[in-house]
C-alpha atoms as a PDB file:
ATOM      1  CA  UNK A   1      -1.372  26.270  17.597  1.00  0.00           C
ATOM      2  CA  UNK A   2      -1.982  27.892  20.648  1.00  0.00           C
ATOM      3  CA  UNK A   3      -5.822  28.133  20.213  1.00  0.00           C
ATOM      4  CA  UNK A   4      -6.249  24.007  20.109  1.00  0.00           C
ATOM      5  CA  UNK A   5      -8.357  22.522  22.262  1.00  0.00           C
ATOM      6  CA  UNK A   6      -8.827  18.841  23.422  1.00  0.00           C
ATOM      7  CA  UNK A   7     -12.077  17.892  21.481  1.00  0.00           C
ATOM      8  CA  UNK A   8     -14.960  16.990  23.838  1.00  0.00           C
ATOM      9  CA  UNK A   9     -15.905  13.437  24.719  1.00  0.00           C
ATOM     10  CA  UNK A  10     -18.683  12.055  22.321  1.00  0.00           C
ATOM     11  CA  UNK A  11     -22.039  12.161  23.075  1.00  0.00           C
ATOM     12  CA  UNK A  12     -24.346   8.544  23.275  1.00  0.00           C
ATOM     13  CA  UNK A  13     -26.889   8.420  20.377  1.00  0.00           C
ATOM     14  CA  UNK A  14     -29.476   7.962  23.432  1.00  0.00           C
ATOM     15  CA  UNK A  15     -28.459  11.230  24.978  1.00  0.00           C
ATOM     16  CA  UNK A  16     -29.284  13.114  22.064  1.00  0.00           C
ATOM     17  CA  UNK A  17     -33.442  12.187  22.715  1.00  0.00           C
ATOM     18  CA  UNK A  18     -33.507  12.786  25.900  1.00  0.00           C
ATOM     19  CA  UNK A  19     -35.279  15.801  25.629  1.00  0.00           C
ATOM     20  CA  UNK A  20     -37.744  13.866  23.619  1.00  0.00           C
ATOM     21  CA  UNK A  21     -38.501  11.381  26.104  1.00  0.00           C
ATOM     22  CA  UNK A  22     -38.964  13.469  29.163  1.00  0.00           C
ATOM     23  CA  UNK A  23     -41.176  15.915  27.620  1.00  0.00           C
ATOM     24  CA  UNK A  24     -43.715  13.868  25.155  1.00  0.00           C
ATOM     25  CA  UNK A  25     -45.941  11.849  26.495  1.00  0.00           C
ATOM     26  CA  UNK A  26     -48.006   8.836  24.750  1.00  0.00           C
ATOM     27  CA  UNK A  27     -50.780   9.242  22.780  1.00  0.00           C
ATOM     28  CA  UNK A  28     -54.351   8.024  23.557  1.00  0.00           C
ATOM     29  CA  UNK A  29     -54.556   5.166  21.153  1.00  0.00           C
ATOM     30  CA  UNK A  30     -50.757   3.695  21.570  1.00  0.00           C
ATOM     31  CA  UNK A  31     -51.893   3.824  25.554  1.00  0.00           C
ATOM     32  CA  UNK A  32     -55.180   1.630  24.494  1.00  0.00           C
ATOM     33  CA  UNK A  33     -53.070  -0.909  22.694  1.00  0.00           C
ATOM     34  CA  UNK A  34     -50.578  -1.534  24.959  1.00  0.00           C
ATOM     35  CA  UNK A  35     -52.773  -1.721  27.929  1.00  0.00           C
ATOM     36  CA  UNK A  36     -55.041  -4.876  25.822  1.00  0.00           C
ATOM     37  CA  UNK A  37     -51.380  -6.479  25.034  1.00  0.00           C
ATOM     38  CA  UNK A  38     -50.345  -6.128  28.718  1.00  0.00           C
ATOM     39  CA  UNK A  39     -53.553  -7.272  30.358  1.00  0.00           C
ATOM     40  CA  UNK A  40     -53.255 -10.233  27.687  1.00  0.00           C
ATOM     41  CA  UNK A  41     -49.851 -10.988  28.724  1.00  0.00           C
ATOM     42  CA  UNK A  42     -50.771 -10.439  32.403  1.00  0.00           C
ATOM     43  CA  UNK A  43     -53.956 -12.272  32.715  1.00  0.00           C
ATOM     44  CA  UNK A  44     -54.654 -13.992  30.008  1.00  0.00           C
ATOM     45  CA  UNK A  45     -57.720 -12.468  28.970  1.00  0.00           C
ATOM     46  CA  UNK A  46     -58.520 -10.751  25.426  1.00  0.00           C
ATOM     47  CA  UNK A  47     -59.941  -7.515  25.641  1.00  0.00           C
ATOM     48  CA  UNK A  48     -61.128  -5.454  22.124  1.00  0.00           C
ATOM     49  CA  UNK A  49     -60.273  -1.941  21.005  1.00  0.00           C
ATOM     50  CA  UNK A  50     -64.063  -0.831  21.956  1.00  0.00           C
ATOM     51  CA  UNK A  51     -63.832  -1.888  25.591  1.00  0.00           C
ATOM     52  CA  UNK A  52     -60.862   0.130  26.338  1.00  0.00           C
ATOM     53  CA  UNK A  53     -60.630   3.895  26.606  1.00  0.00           C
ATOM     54  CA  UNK A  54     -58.594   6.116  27.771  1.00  0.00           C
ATOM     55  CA  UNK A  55     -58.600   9.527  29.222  1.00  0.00           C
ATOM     56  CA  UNK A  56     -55.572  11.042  28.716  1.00  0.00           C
ATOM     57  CA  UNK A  57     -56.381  14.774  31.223  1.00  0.00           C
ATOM     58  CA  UNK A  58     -56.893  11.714  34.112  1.00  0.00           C
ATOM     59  CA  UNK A  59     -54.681   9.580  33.338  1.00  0.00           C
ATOM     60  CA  UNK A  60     -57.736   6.806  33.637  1.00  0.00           C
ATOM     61  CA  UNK A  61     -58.124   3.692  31.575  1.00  0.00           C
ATOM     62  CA  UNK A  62     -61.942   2.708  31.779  1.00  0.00           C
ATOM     63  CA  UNK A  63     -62.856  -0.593  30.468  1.00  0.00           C
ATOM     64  CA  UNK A  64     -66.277  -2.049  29.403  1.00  0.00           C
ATOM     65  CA  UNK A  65     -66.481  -5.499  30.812  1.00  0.00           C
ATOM     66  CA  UNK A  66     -68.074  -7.781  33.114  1.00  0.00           C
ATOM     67  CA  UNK A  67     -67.780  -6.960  36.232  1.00  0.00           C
ATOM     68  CA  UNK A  68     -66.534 -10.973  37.320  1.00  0.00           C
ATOM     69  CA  UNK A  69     -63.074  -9.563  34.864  1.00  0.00           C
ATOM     70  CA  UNK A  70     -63.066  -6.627  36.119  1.00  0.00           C
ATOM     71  CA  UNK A  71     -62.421  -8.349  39.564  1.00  0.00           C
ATOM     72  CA  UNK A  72     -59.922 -10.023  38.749  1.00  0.00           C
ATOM     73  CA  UNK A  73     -57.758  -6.996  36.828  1.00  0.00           C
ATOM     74  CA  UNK A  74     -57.931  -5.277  39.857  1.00  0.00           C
ATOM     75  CA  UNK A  75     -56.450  -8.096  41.465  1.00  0.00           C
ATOM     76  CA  UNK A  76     -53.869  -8.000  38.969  1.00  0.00           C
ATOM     77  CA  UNK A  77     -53.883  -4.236  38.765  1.00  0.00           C
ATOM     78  CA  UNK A  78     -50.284  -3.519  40.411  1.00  0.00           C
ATOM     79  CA  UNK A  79     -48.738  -5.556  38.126  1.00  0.00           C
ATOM     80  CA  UNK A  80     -50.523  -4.382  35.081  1.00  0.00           C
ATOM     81  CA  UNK A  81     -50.071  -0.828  35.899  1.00  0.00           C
ATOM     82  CA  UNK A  82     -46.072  -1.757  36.183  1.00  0.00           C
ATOM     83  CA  UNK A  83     -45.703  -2.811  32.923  1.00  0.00           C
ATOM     84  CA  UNK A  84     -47.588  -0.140  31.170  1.00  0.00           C
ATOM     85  CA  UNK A  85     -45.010   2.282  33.452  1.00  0.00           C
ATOM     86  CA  UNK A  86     -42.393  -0.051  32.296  1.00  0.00           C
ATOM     87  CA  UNK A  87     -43.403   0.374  28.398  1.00  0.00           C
ATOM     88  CA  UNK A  88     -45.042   3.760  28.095  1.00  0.00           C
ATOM     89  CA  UNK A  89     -42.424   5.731  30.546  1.00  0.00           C
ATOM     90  CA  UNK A  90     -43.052   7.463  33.613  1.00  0.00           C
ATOM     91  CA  UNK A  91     -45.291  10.132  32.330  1.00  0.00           C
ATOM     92  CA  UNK A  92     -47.160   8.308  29.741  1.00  0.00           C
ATOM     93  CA  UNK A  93     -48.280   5.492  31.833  1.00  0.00           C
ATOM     94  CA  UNK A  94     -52.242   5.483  33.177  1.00  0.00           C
ATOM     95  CA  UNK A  95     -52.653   5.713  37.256  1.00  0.00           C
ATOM     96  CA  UNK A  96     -55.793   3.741  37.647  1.00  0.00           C
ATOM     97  CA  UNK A  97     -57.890   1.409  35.715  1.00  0.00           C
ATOM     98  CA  UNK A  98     -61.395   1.351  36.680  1.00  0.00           C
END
């Protein structure tokens, strides 16, 4: 009896992928479709798969549009880039769209 110990305090399931999170960083195609829901839900404008790409050494979403839309996503750009941050994490999140 004089071996026992108070058991520790129990761990939150989130804890346990924590690891997980701050290591592994989004793919190329989940970063694609995000960024056409978020410019959806942002601007209102429907992009396709084919005019987004992303380069995932850069950290650079390119898109293939008009140049009137692009205008006005880079005048939505801060906002944009926030929610991708917001969904995608701090290291999985693009730093420019051009």
């Amino acid at each position: 009896m004089e071996e026992y110990s108070v058991p520790r305090g129990m761990k939150q399931i989130s804890d346990l992928f924590e690891k997980y999170k701050t290591r592994i960083k989004a793919p190329q195609a989940s970063v694609e479709k995000e960024c056409i829901v978020v410019i959806k839900e942002v601007t209102g404008f429907a992009l396709t798969r084919e005019q987004v790409s992303y380069t995932v050494s850069t950290r650079v979403i390119h898109l293939q549009i008009p140049s009137v839309l692009k205008s006005e996503l880079r005048f939505h750009q801060a906002a944009i880039l926030e929610q991708l941050k917001h969904r995608l994490g701090k290291d999985g999140c693009p730093n420019a769209i051009l």
